[in-house]
PDB file of N, CA and C in Angstrom:
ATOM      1  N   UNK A   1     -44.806 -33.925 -24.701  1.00  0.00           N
ATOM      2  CA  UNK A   1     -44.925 -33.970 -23.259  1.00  0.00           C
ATOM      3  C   UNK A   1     -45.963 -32.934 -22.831  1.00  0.00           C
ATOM      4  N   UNK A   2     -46.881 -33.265 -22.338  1.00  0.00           N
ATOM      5  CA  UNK A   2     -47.851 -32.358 -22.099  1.00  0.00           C
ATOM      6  C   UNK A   2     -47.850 -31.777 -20.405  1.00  0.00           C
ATOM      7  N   UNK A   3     -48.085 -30.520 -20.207  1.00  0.00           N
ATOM      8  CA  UNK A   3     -47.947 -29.505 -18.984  1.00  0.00           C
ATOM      9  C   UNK A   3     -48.443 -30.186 -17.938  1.00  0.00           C
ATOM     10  N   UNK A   4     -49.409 -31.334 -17.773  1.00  0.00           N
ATOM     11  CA  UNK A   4     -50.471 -31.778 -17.148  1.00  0.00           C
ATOM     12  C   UNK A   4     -49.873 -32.872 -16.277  1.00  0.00           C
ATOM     13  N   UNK A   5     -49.110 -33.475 -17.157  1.00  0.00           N
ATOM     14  CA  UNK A   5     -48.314 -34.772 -15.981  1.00  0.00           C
ATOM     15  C   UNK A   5     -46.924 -33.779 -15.066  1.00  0.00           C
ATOM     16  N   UNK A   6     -46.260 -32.597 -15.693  1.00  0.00           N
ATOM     17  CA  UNK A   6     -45.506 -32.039 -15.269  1.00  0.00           C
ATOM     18  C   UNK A   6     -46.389 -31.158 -13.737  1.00  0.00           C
ATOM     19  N   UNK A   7     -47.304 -30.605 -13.999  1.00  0.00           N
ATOM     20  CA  UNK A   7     -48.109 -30.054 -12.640  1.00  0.00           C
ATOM     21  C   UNK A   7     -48.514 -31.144 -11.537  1.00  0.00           C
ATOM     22  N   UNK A   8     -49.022 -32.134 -12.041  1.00  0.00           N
ATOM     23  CA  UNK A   8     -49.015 -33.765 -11.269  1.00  0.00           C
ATOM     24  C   UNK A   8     -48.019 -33.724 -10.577  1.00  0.00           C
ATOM     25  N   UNK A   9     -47.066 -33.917 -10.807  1.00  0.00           N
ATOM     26  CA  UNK A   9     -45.987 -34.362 -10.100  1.00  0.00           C
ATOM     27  C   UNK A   9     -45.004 -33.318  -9.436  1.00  0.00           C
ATOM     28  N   UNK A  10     -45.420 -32.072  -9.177  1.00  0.00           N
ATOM     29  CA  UNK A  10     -44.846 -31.015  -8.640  1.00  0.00           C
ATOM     30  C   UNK A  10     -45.923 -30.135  -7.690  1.00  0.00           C
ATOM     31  N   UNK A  11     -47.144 -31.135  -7.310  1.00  0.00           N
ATOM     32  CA  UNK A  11     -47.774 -30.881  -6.576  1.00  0.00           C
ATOM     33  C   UNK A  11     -47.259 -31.603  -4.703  1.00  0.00           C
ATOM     34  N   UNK A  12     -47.266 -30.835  -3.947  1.00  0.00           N
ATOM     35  CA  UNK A  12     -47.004 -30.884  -2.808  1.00  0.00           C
ATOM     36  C   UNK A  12     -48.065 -31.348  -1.786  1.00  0.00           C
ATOM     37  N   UNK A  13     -48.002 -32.950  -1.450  1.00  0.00           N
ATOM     38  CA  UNK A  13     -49.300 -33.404  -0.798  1.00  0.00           C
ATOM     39  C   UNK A  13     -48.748 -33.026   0.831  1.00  0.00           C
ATOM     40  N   UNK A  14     -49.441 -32.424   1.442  1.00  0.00           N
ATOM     41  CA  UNK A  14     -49.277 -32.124   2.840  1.00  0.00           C
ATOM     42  C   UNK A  14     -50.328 -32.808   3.753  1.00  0.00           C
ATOM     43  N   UNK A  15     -49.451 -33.651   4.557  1.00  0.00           N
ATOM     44  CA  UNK A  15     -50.711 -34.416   5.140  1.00  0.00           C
ATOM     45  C   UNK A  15     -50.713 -33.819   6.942  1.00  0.00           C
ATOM     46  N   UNK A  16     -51.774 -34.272   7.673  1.00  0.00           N
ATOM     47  CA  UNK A  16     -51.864 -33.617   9.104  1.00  0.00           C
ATOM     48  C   UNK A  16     -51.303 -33.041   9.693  1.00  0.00           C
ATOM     49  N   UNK A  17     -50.252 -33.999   9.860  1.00  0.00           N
ATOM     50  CA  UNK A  17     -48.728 -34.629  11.038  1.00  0.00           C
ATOM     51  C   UNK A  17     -47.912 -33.320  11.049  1.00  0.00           C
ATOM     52  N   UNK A  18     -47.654 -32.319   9.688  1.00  0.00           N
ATOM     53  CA  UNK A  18     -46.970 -32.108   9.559  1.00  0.00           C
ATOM     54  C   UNK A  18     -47.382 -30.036  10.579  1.00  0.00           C
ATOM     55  N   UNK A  19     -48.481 -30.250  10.333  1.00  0.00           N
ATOM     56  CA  UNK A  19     -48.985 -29.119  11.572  1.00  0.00           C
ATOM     57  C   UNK A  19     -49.406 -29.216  12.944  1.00  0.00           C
ATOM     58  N   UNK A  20     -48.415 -30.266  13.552  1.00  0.00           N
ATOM     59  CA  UNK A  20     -48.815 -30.551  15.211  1.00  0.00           C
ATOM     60  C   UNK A  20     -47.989 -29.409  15.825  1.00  0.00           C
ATOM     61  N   UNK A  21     -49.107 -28.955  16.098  1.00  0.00           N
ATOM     62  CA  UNK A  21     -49.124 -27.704  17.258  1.00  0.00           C
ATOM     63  C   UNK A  21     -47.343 -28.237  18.062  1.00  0.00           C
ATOM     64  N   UNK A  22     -46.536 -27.669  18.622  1.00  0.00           N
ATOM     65  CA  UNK A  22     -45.890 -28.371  19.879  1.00  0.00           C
ATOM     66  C   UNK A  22     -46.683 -27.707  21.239  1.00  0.00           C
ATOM     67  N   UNK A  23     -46.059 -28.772  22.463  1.00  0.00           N
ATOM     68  CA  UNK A  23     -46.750 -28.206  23.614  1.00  0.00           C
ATOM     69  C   UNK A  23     -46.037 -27.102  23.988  1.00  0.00           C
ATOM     70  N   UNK A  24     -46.647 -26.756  25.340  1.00  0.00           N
ATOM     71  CA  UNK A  24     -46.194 -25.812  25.943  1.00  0.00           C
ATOM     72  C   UNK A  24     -45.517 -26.156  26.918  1.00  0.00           C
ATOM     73  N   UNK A  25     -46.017 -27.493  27.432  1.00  0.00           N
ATOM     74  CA  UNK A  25     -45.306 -28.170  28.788  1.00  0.00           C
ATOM     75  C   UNK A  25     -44.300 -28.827  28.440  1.00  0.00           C
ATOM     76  N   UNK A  26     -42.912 -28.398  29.433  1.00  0.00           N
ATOM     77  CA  UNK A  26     -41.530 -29.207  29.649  1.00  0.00           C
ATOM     78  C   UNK A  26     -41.425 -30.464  30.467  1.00  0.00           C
ATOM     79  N   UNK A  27     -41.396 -31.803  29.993  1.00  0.00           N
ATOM     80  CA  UNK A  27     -40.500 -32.560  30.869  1.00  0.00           C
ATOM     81  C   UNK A  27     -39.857 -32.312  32.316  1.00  0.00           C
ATOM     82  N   UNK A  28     -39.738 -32.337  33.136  1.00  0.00           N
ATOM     83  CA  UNK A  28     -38.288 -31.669  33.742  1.00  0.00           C
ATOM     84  C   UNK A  28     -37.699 -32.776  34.370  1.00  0.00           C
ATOM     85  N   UNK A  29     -38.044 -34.019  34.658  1.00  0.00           N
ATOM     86  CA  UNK A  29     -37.579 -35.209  34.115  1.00  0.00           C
ATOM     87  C   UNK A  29     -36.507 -35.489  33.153  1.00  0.00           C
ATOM     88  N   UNK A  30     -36.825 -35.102  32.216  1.00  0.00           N
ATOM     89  CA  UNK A  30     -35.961 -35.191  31.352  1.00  0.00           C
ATOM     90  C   UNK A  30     -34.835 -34.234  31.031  1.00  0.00           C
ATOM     91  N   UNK A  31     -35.257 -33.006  31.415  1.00  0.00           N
ATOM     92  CA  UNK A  31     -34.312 -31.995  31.607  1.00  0.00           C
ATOM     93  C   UNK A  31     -33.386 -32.407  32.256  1.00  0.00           C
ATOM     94  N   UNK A  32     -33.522 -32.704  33.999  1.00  0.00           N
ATOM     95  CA  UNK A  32     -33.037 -33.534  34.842  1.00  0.00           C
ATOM     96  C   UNK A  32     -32.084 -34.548  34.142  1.00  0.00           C
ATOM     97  N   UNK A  33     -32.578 -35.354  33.423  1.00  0.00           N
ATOM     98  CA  UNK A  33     -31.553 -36.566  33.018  1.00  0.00           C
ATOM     99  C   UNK A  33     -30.732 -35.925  31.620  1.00  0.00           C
ATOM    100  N   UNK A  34     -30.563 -35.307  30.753  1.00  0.00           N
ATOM    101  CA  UNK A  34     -29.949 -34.434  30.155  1.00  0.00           C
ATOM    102  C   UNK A  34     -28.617 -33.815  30.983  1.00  0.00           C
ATOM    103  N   UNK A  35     -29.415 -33.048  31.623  1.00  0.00           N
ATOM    104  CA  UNK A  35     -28.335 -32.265  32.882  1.00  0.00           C
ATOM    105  C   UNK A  35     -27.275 -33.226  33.367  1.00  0.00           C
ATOM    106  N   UNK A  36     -27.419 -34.629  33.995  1.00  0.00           N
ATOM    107  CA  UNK A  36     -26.850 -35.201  34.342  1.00  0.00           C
ATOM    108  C   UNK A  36     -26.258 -36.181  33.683  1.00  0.00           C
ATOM    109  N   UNK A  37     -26.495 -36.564  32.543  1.00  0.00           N
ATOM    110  CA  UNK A  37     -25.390 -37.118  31.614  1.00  0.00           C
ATOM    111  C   UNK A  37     -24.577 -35.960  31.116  1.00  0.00           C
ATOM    112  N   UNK A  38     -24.751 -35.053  30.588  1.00  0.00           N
ATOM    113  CA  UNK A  38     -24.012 -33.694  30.315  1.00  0.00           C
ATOM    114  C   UNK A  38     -22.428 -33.316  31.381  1.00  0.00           C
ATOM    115  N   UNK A  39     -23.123 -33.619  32.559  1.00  0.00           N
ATOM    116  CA  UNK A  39     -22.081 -33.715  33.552  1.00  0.00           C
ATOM    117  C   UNK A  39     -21.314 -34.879  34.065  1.00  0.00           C
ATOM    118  N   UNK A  40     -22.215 -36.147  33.027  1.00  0.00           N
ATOM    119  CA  UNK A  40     -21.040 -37.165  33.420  1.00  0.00           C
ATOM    120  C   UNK A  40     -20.093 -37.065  32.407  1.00  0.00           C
ATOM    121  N   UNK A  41     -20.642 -36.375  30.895  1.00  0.00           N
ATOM    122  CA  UNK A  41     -19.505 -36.532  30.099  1.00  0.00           C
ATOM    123  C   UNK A  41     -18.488 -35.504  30.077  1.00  0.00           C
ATOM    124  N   UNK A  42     -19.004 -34.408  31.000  1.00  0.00           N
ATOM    125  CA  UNK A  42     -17.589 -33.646  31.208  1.00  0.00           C
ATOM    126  C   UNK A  42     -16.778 -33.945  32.322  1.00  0.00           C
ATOM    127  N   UNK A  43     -17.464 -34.785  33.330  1.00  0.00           N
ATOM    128  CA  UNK A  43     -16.143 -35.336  34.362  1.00  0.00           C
ATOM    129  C   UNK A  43     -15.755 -36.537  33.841  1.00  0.00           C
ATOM    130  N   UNK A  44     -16.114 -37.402  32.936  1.00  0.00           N
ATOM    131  CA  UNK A  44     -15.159 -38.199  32.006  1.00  0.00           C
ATOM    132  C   UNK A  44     -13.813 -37.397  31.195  1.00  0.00           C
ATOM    133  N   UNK A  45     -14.488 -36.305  30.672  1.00  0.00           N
ATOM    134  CA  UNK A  45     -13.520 -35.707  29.986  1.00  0.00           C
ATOM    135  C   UNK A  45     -12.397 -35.177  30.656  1.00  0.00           C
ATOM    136  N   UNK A  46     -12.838 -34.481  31.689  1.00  0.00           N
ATOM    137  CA  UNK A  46     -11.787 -34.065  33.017  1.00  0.00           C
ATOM    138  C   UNK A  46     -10.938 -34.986  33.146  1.00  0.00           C
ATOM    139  N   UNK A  47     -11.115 -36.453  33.482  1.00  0.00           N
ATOM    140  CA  UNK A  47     -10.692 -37.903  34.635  1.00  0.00           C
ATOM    141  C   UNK A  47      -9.695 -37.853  33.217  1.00  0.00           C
ATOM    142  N   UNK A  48     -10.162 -37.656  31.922  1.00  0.00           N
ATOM    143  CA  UNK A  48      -9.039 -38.318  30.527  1.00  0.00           C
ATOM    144  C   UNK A  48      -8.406 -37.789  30.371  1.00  0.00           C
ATOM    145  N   UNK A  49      -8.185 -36.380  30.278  1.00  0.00           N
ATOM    146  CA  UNK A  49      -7.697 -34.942  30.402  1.00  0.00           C
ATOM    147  C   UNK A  49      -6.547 -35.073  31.731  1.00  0.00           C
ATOM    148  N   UNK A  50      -6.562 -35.681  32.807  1.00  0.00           N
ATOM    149  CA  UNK A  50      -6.126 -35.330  34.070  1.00  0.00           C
ATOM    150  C   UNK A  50      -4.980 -36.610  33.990  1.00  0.00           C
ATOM    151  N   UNK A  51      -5.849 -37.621  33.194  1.00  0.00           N
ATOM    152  CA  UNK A  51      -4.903 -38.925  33.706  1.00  0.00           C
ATOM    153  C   UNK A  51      -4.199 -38.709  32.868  1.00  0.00           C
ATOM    154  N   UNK A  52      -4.171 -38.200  31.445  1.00  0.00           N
ATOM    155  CA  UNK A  52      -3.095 -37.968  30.528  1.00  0.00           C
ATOM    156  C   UNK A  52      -2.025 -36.919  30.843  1.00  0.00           C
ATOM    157  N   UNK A  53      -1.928 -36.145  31.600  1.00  0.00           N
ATOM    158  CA  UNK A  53      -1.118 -35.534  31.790  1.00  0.00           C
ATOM    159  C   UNK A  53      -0.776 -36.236  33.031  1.00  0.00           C
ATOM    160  N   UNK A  54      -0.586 -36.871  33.770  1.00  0.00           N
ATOM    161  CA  UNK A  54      -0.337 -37.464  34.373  1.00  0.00           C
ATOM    162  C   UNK A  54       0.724 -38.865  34.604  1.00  0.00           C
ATOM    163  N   UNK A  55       0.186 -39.134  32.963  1.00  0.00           N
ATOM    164  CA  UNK A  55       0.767 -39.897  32.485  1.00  0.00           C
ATOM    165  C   UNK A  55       2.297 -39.870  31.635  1.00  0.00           C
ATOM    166  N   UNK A  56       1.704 -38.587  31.181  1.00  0.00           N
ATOM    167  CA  UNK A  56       2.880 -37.693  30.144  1.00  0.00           C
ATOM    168  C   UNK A  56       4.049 -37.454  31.311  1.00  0.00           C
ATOM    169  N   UNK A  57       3.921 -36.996  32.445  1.00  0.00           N
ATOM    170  CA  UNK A  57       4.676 -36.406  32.909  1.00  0.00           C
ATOM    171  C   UNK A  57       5.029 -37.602  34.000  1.00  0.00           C
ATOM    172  N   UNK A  58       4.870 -38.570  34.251  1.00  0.00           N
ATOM    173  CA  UNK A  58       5.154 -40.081  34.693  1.00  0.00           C
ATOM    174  C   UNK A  58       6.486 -40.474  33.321  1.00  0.00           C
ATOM    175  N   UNK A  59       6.279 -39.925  32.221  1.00  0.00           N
ATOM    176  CA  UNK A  59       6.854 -40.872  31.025  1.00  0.00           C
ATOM    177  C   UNK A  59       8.156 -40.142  30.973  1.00  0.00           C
ATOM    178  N   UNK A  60       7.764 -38.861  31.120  1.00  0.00           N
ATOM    179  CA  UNK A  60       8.949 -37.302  30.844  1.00  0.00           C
ATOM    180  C   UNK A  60      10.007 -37.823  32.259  1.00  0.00           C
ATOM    181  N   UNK A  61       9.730 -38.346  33.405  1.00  0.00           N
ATOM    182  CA  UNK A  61      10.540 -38.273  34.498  1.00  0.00           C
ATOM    183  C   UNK A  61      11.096 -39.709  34.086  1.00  0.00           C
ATOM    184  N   UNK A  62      10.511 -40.704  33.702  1.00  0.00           N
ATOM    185  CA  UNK A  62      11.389 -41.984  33.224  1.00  0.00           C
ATOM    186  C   UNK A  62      12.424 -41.559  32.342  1.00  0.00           C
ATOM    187  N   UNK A  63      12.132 -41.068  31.189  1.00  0.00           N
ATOM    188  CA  UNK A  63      12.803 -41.140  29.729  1.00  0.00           C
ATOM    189  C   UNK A  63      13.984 -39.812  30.924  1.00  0.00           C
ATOM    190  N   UNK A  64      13.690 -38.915  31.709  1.00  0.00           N
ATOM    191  CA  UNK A  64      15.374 -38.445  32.064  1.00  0.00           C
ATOM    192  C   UNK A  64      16.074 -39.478  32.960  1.00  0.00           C
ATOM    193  N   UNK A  65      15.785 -39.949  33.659  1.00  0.00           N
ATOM    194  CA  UNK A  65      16.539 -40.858  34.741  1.00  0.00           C
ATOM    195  C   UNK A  65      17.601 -41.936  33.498  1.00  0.00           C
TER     196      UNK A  65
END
């Protein structure tokens, strides 16, 4: 086995893509829509959170009667 196919193939081809600058400029558009799904999924979580206990304690007053 000679050293030569082993250096071949443990060479690292780096092509353009992989040094794109990022910008400097933000969206805020998108920030914007981030922000506001963020807050729909915590007043979902609230509404599931709220109705379950709600529910629990609807079930707790049946099961004594």
């Amino acid at each position: 086995m000679s050293t030569e196919s082993l250096h071949r193939t443990s060479e690292i081809v780096e092509t353009p893509s992989q040094y794109v600058v990022p910008s400097k400029r933000v969206n805020v558009d998108v920030l914007k829509q981030r922000l506001l799904e963020e807050k729909k999924r915590e007043k979902v979580k609230r509404t599931i959170i709220l109705s379950s206990v709600v529910v629990s304690i609807g079930a707790l007053t049946l099961l004594t009667y």
